[in-house]
Protein backbone atom coordinates (compact mmCIF):
# COMPACT_ATOMS: atom_id res chain seq x y z
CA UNK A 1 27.15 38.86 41.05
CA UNK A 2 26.22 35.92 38.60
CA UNK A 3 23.69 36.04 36.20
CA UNK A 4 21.60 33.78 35.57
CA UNK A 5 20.80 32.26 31.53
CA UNK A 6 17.34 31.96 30.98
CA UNK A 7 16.41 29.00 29.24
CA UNK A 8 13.59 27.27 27.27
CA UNK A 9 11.09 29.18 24.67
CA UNK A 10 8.69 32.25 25.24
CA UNK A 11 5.29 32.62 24.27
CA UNK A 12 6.24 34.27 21.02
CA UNK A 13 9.21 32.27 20.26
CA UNK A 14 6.75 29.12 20.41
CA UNK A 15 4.23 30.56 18.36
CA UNK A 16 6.92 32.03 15.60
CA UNK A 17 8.28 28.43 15.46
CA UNK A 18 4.95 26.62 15.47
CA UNK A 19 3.81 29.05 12.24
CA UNK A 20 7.35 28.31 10.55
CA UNK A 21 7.35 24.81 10.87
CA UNK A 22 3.61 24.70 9.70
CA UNK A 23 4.20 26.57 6.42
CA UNK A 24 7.04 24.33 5.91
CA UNK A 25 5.03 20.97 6.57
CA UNK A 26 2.15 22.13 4.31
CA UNK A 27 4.72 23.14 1.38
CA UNK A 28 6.83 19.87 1.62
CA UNK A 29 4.23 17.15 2.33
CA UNK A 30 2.49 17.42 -1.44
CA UNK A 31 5.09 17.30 -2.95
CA UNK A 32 6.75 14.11 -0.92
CA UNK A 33 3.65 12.35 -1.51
CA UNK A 34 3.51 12.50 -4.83
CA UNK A 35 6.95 11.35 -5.35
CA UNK A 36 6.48 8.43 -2.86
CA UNK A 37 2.55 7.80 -4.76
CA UNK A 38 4.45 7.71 -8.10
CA UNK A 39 7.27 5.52 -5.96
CA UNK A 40 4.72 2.35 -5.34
CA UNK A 41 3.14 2.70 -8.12
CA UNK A 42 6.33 1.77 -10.10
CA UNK A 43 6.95 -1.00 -7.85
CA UNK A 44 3.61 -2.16 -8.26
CA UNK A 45 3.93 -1.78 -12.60
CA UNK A 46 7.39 -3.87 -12.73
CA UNK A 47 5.50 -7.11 -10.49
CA UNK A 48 2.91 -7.16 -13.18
CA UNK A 49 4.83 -6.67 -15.80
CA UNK A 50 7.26 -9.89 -13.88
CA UNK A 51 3.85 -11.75 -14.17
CA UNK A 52 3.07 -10.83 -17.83
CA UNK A 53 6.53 -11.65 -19.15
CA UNK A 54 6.53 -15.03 -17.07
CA UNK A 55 3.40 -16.27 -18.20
CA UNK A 56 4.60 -14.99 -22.26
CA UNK A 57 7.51 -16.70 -21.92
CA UNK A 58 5.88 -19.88 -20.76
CA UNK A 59 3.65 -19.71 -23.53
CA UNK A 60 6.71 -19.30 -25.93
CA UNK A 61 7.70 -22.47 -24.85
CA UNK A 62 4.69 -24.20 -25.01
CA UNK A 63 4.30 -23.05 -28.32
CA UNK A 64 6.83 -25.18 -29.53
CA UNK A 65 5.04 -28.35 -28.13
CA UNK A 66 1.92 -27.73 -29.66
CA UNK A 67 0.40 -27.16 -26.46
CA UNK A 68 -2.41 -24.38 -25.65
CA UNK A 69 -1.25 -21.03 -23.81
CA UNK A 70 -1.47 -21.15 -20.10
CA UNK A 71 -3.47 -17.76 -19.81
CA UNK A 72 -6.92 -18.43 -18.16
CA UNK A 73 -9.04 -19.56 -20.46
CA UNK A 74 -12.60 -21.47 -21.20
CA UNK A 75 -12.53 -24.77 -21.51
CA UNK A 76 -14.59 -26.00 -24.92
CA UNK A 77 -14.45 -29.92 -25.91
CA UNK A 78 -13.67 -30.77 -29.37
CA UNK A 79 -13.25 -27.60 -30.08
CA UNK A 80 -9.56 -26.57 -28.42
CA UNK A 81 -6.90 -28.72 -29.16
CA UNK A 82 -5.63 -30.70 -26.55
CA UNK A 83 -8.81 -30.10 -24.25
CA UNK A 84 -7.61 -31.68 -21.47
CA UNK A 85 -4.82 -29.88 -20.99
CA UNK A 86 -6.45 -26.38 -21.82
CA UNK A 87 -9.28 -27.46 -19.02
CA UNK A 88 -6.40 -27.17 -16.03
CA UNK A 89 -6.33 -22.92 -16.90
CA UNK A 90 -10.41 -22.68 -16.61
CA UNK A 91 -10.26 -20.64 -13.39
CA UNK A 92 -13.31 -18.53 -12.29
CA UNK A 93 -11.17 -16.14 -10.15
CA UNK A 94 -7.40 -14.85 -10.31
CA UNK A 95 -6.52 -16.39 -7.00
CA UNK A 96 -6.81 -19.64 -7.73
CA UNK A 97 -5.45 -19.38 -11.07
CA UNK A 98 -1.78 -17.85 -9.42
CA UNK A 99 -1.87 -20.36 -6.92
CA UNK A 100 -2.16 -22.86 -9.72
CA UNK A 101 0.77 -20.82 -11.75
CA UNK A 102 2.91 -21.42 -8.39
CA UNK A 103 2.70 -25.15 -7.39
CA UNK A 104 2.55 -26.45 -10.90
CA UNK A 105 5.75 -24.52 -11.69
CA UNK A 106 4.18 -23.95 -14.80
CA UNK A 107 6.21 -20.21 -15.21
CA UNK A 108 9.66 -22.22 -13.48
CA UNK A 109 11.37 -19.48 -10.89
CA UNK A 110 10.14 -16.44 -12.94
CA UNK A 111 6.85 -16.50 -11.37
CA UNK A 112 6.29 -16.29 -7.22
CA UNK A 113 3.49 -14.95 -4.39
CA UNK A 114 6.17 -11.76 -3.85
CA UNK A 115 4.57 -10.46 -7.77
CA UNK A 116 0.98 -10.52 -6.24
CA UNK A 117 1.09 -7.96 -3.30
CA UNK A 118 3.28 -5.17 -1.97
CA UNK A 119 3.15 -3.82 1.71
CA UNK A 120 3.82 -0.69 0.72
CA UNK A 121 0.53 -0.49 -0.86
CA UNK A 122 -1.66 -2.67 1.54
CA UNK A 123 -1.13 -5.89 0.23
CA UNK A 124 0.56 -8.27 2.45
CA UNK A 125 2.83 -10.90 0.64
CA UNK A 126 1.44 -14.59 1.07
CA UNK A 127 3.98 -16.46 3.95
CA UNK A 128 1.86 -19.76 4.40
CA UNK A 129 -1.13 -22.26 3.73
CA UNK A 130 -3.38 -21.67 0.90
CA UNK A 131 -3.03 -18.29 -1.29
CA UNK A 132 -5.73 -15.87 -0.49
CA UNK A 133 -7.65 -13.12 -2.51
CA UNK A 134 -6.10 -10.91 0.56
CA UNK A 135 -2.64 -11.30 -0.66
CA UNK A 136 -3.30 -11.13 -4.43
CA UNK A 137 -3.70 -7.89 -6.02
CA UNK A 138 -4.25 -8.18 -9.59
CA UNK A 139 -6.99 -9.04 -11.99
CA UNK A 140 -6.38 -10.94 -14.96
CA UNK A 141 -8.44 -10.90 -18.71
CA UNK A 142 -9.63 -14.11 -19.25
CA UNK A 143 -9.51 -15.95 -22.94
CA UNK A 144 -6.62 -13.25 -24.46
CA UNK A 145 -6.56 -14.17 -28.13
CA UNK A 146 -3.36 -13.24 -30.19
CA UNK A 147 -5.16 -11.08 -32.90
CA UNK A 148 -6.48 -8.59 -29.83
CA UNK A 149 -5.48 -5.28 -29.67
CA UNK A 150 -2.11 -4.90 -27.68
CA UNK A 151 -4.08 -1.60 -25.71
CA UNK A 152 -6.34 -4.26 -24.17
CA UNK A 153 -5.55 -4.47 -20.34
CA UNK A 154 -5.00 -7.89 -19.05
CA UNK A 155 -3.66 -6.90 -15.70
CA UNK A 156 -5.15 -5.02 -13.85
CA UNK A 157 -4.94 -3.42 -10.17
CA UNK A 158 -7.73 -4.85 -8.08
CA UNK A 159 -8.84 -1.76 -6.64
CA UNK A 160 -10.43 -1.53 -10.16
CA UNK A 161 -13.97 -2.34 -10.52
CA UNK A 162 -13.37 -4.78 -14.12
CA UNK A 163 -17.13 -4.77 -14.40
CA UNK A 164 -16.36 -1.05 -15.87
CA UNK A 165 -13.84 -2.75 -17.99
CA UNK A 166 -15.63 -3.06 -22.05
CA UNK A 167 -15.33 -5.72 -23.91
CA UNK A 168 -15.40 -3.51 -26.92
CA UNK A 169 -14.32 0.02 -27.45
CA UNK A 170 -14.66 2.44 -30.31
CA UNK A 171 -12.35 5.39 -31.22
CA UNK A 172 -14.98 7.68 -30.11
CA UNK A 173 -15.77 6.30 -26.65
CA UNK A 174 -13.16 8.58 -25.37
CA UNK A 175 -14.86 11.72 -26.61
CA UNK A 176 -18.26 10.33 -24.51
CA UNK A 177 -16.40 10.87 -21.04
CA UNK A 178 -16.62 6.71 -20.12
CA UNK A 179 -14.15 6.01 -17.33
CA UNK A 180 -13.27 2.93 -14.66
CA UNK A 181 -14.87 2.72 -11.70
CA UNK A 182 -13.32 1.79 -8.50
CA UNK A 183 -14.23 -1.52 -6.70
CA UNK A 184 -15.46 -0.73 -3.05
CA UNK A 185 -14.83 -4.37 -2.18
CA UNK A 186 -11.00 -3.69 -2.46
CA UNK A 187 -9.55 0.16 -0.63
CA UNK A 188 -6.19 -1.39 -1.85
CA UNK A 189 -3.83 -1.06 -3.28
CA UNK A 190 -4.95 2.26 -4.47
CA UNK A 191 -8.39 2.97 -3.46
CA UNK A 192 -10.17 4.91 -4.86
CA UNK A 193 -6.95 7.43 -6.08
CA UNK A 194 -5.10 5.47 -8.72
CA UNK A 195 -4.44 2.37 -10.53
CA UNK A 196 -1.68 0.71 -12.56
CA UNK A 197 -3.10 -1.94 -15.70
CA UNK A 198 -0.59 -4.01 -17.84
CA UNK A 199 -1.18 -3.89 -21.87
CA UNK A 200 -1.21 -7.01 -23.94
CA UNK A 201 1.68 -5.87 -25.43
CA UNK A 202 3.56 -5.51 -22.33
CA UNK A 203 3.41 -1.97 -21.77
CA UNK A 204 2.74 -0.88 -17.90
CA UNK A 205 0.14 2.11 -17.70
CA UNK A 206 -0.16 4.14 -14.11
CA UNK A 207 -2.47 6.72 -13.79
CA UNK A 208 -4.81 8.60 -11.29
CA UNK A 209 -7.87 8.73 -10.97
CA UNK A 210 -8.32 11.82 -13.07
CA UNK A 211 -7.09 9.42 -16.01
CA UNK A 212 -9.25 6.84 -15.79
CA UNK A 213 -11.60 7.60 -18.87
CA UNK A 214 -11.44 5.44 -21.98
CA UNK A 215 -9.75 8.06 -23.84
CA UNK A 216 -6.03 7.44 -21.53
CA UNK A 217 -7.06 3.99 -21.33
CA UNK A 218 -7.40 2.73 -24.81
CA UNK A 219 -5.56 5.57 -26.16
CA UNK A 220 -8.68 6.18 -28.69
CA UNK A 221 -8.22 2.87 -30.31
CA UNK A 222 -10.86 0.70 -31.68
CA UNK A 223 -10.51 -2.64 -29.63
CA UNK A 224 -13.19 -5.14 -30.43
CA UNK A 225 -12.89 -8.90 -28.41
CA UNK A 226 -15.93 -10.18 -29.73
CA UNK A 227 -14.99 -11.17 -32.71
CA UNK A 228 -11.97 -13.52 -34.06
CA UNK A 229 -9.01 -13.06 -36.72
CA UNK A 230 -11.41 -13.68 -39.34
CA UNK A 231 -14.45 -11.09 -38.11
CA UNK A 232 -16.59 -13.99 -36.86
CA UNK A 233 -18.05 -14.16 -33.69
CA UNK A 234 -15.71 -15.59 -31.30
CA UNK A 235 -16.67 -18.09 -29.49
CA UNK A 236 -14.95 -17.66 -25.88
CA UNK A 237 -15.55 -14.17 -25.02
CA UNK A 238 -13.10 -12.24 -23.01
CA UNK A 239 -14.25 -11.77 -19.07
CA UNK A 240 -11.71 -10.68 -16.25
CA UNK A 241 -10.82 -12.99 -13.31
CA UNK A 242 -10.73 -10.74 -9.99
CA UNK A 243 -9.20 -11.89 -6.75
CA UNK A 244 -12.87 -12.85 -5.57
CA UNK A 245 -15.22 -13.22 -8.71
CA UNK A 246 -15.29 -13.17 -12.78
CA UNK A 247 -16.78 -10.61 -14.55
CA UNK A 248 -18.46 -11.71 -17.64
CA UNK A 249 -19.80 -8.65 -19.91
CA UNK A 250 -20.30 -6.76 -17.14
CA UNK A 251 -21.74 -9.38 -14.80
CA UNK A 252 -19.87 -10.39 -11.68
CA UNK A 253 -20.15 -13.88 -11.05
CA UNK A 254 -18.49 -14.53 -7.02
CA UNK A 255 -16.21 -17.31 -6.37
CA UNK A 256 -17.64 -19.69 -3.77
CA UNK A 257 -14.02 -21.09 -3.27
CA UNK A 258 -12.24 -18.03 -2.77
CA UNK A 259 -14.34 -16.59 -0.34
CA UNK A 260 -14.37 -20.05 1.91
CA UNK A 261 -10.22 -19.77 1.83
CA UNK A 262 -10.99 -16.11 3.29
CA UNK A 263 -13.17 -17.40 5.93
CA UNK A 264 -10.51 -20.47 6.30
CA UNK A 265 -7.24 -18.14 6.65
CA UNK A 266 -9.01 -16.25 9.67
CA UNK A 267 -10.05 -19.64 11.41
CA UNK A 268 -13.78 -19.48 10.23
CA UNK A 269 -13.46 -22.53 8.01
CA UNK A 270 -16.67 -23.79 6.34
CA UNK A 271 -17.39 -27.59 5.55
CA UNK A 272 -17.34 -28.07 1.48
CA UNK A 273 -20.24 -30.32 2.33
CA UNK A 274 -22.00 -27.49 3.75
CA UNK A 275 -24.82 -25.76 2.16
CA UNK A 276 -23.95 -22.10 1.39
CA UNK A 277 -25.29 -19.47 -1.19
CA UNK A 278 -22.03 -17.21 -2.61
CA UNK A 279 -24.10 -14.31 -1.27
CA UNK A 280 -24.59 -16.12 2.26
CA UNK A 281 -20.45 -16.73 1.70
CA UNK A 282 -20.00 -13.12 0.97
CA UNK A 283 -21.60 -11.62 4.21
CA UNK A 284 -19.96 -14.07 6.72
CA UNK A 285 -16.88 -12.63 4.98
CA UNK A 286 -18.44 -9.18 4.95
CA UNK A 287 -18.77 -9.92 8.81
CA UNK A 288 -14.78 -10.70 9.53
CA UNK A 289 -14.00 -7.09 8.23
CA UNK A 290 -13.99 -5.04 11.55
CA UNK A 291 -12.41 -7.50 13.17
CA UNK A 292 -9.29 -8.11 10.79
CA UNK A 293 -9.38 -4.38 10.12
CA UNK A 294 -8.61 -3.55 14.00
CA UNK A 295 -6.38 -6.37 14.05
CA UNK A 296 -4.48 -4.74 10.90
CA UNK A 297 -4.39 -1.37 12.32
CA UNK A 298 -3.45 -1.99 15.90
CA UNK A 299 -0.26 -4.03 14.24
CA UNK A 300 0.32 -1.11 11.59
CA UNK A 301 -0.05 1.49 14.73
CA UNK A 302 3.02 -0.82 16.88
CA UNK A 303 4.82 -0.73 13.82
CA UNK A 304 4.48 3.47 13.41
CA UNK A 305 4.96 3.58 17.16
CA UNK A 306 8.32 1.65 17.09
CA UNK A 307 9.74 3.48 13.70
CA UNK A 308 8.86 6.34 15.45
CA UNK A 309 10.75 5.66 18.56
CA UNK A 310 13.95 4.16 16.67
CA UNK A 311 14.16 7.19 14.29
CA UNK A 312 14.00 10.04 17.43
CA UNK A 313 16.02 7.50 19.55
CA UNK A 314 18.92 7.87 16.65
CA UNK A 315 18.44 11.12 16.11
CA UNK A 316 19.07 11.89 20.28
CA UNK A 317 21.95 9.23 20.41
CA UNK A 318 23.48 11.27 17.33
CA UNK A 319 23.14 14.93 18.87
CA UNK A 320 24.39 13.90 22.43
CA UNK A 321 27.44 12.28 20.97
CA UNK A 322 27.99 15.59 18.83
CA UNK A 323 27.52 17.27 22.21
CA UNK A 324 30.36 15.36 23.90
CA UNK A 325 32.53 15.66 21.34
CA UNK A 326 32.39 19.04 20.93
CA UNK A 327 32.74 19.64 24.74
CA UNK A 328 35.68 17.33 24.48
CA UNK A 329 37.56 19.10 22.22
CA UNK A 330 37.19 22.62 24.28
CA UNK A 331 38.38 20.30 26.89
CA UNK A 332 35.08 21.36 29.21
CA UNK A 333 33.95 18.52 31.68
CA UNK A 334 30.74 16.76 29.66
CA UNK A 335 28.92 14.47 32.47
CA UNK A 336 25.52 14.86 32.81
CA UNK A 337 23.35 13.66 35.63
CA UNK A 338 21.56 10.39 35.98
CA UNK A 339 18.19 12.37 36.75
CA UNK A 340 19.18 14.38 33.62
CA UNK A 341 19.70 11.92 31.39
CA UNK A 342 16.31 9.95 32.36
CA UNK A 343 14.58 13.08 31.97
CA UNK A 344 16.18 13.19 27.99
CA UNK A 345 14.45 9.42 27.49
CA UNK A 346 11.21 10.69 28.78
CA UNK A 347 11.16 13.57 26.42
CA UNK A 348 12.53 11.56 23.52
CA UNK A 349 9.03 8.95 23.89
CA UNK A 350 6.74 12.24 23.96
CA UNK A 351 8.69 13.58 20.86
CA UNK A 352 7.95 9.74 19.31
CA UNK A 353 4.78 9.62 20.51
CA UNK A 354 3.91 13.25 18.78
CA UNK A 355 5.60 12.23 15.73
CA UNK A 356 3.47 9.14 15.16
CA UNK A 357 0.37 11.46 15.38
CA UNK A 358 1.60 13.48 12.90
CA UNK A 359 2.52 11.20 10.38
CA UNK A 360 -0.70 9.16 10.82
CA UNK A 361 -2.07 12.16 10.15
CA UNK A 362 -0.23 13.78 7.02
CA UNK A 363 -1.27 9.82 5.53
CA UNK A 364 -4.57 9.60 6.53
CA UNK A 365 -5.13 13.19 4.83
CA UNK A 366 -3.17 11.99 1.32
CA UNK A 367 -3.84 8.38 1.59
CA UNK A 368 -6.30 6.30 3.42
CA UNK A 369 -8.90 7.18 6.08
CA UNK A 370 -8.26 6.71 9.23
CA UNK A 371 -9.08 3.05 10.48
CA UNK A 372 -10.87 1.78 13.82
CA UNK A 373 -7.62 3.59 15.16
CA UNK A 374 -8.74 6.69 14.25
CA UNK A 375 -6.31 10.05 14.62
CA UNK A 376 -8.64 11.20 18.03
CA UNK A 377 -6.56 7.07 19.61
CA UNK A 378 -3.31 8.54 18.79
CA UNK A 379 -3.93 11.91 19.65
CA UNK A 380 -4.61 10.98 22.93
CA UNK A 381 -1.88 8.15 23.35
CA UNK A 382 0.63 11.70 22.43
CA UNK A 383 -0.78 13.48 25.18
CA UNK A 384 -0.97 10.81 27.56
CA UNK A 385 2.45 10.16 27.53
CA UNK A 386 3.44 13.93 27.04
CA UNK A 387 1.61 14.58 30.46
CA UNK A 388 2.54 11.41 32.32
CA UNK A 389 6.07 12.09 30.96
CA UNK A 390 6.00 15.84 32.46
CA UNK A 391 5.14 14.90 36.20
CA UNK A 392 8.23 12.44 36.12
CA UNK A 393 10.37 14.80 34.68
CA UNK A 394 9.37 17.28 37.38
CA UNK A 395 9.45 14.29 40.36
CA UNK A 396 13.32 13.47 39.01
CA UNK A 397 14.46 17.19 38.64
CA UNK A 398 12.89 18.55 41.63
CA UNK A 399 16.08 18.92 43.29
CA UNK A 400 17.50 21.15 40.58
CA UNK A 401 14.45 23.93 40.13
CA UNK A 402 16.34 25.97 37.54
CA UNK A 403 16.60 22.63 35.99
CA UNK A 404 13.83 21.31 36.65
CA UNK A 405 11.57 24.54 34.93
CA UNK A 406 13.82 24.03 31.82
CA UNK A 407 12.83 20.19 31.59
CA UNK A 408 9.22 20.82 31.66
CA UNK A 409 9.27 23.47 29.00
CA UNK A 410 10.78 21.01 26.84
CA UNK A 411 8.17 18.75 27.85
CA UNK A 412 5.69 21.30 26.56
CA UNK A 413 7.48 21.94 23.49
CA UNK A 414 7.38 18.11 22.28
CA UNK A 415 4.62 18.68 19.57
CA UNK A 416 6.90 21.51 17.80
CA UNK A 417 10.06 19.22 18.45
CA UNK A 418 8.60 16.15 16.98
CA UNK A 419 6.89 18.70 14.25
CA UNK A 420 10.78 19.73 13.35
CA UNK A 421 12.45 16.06 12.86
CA UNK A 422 9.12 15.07 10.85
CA UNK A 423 10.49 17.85 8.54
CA UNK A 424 14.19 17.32 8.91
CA UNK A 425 13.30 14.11 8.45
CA UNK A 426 11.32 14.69 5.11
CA UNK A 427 13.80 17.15 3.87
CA UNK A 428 16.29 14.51 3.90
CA UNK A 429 14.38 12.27 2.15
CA UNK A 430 13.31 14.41 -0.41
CA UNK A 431 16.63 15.57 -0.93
CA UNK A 432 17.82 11.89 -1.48
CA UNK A 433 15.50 10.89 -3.65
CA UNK A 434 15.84 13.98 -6.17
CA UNK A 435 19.38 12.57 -6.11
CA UNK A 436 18.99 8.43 -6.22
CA UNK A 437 15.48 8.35 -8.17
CA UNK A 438 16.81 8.15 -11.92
CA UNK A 439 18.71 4.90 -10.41
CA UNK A 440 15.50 3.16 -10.23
């Protein structure tokens, strides 16, 4: 008499795994995101520090021509020398005054849009038509004089509220708890968790949000820009260009141009004839939010969706060619059914389709909310398929019932198998990058 080998998980065996797997997840995941958080923000420190060191060395040789820096500054007749000149870098917001950096070819082939944005942080990289404050994600100072303090920021993420920023600090500020404020305008590319600034003298500074205060900032030095080499009251004083607006001792003043190439980009052009407030400007653009955040998530989602899919499709191509190998080598017969093998596609979308719900979830719970796709959408796409995908798997194994039981337990198990690659998956990467990161 034959017996027959059970297959598939019990109750206990399910809950045992789901409780391992768990622990795991919640021990692994803080310490991946901080590596990949301290990962972007890197990235994010050597673009500005590209865009600091092209703009210095254009100024280097402009220098020698007797020609004014090309750092944004104020434009003041009779008073700067060659005022014409000086007049083309009087910008009243840090879009305009990159896009003017790029077609002039002021910086030559140092400078270019891929230093203004990063998609690993949110910021999509400018591909064509006019630069917009979208794709730009830095804020610049504004009338940098030579005899300022090199702790001055003059690059700054965007996500920073510059209207926070001082024009003058004294060694004590730190002591009175001041910090930066985040903008709300921008959630990227940091939010409301981090930021990375660029010194005057070159130096890149990244820190979290629990290092914002003036004492990490400005390092307890006393930085004064109102005031020239020779203690008298300068006469351009320092304000900060953001994507959208200029802040001018704590005042933002809002672009009017920059907002009508936001409308313009998303096919909501405005006439220049046309009789607009910057406030009116600002809600129309206010207004185009829900709409180009839906569009942004459903494309991040089909982007999740097919990562997801390619990484458990190469993980199942990988562990059925292991299987006929090693069934080759004991010289056992390895074909498998057609039913059977439709039945291992089915299970491998649930397993994707669980393991983009998970890691939309493990970022939306380190990184950003969740957007108008919310975790309840993809929650329910998951179970969708896991249920649509269990009555075919029963209609194409019904012939086999032995068979047929053992392909719907899987079915039931795809959360915990999709929870398992997420952390074989992690492990890996982890593991790699405790190995490559002093390479970068």
């Amino acid at each position: 008499m034959r017996n027959e080998s059970q297959t598939g998980f019990t109750v206990f065996g399910l809950a045992a795994i789901v409780s391992v797997l768990l622990m795991l997840l919640a021990v692994m995941f803080p310490a991946f995101y901080s590596a990949t958080h301290n990962c972007d923000m890197t990235s994010v420190g050597i673009r500005g520090r590209d865009v600091y060191v092209a703009i210095t060395g254009a100024n280097t040789e402009r220098e020698a021509l007797n020609l004014p820096p090309v750092w944004p500054s104020d434009c003041l007749h009779g008073i700067a020398t060659n005022g014409t000149d000086r007049f083309q870098y009087n910008f009243d917001n840090s879009t305009d005054y990159f896009r003017h950096l790029f077609e002039s070819k002021v910086c030559g082939d140092i400078f270019d849009y891929t230093k203004l944005a990063s998609g690993n942080v949110g910021v999509t990289v400018w591909t064509k038509g006019l630069l917009t404050a979208e794709n730009n994600m830095w804020t610049i100072a504004k009338n940098v004089r030579d005899e300022m303090n090199d702790m001055l920021p003059i690059l700054i993420t965007r996500n920073v509220d510059v209207a926070s920023l001082p024009t003058n600090v004294s060694a004590h500020d730190g002591d009175k708890k001041l910090k930066l404020d985040f903008d709300p305008e921008w959630k990227t590319p940091f939010g409301n968790k981090a930021f990375v600034l660029i010194r005057k003298g070159g130096a890149i500074f990244k820190a979290r949000e629990k290092y914002s205060n003036y004492h990490f900032v400005y390092q307890d030095q006393l930085v004064d820009t109102s005031v020239d080499a020779q203690l008298r009251q300068a006469v351009s004083p320092l304000s900060y260009l953001a994507p959208t607006y200029e802040v001018v001792n704590g005042e933002k003043r809002y672009s009017e141009k920059a907002y009508r190439d936001m409308l313009a980009q998303h096919g909501e052009g405005v006439n220049a004839g046309s009789i607009y407030s910057v406030d009116a400007l600002r809600d129309k653009v206010a207004k185009l939010g829900p709409a180009r955040k839906a569009k942004r998530d459903i494309i991040q989602a089909l982007h999740l969706y097919t990562l997801s899919f390619t990484a458990v499709g190469f993980i199942y191509v990988a562990f059925g060619a292991l299987y006929r190998f090693g069934r080759k080598r004991m010289n056992e017969p390895c074909s498998v059914s057609g039913p059977v093998i439709k039945s291992v596609v089915v299970h491998g979308v649930a397993v994707s389709a669980f393991f983009a719900f998970l890691a939309k979830y493990l970022s939306s719970m380190y990184v950003f909310a969740s957007g108008v796709l919310g975790m309840g959408v993809y929650l329910a796409v998951a179970l969708v398929v896991q249920i649509a995908g269990t009555i075919i798997v029963a209609r194409l194994l019904k012939k086999d019932p032995a068979t047929q039981r053992c392909g719907i337990k899987w079915m039931v198990s795809a959360p915990l198998v999709a929870c398992a690659l997420l952390i074989a998956i992690w492990a890996v990467l982890s593991f790699l990058y405790d190995r490559l990161s002093h390479l970068f």
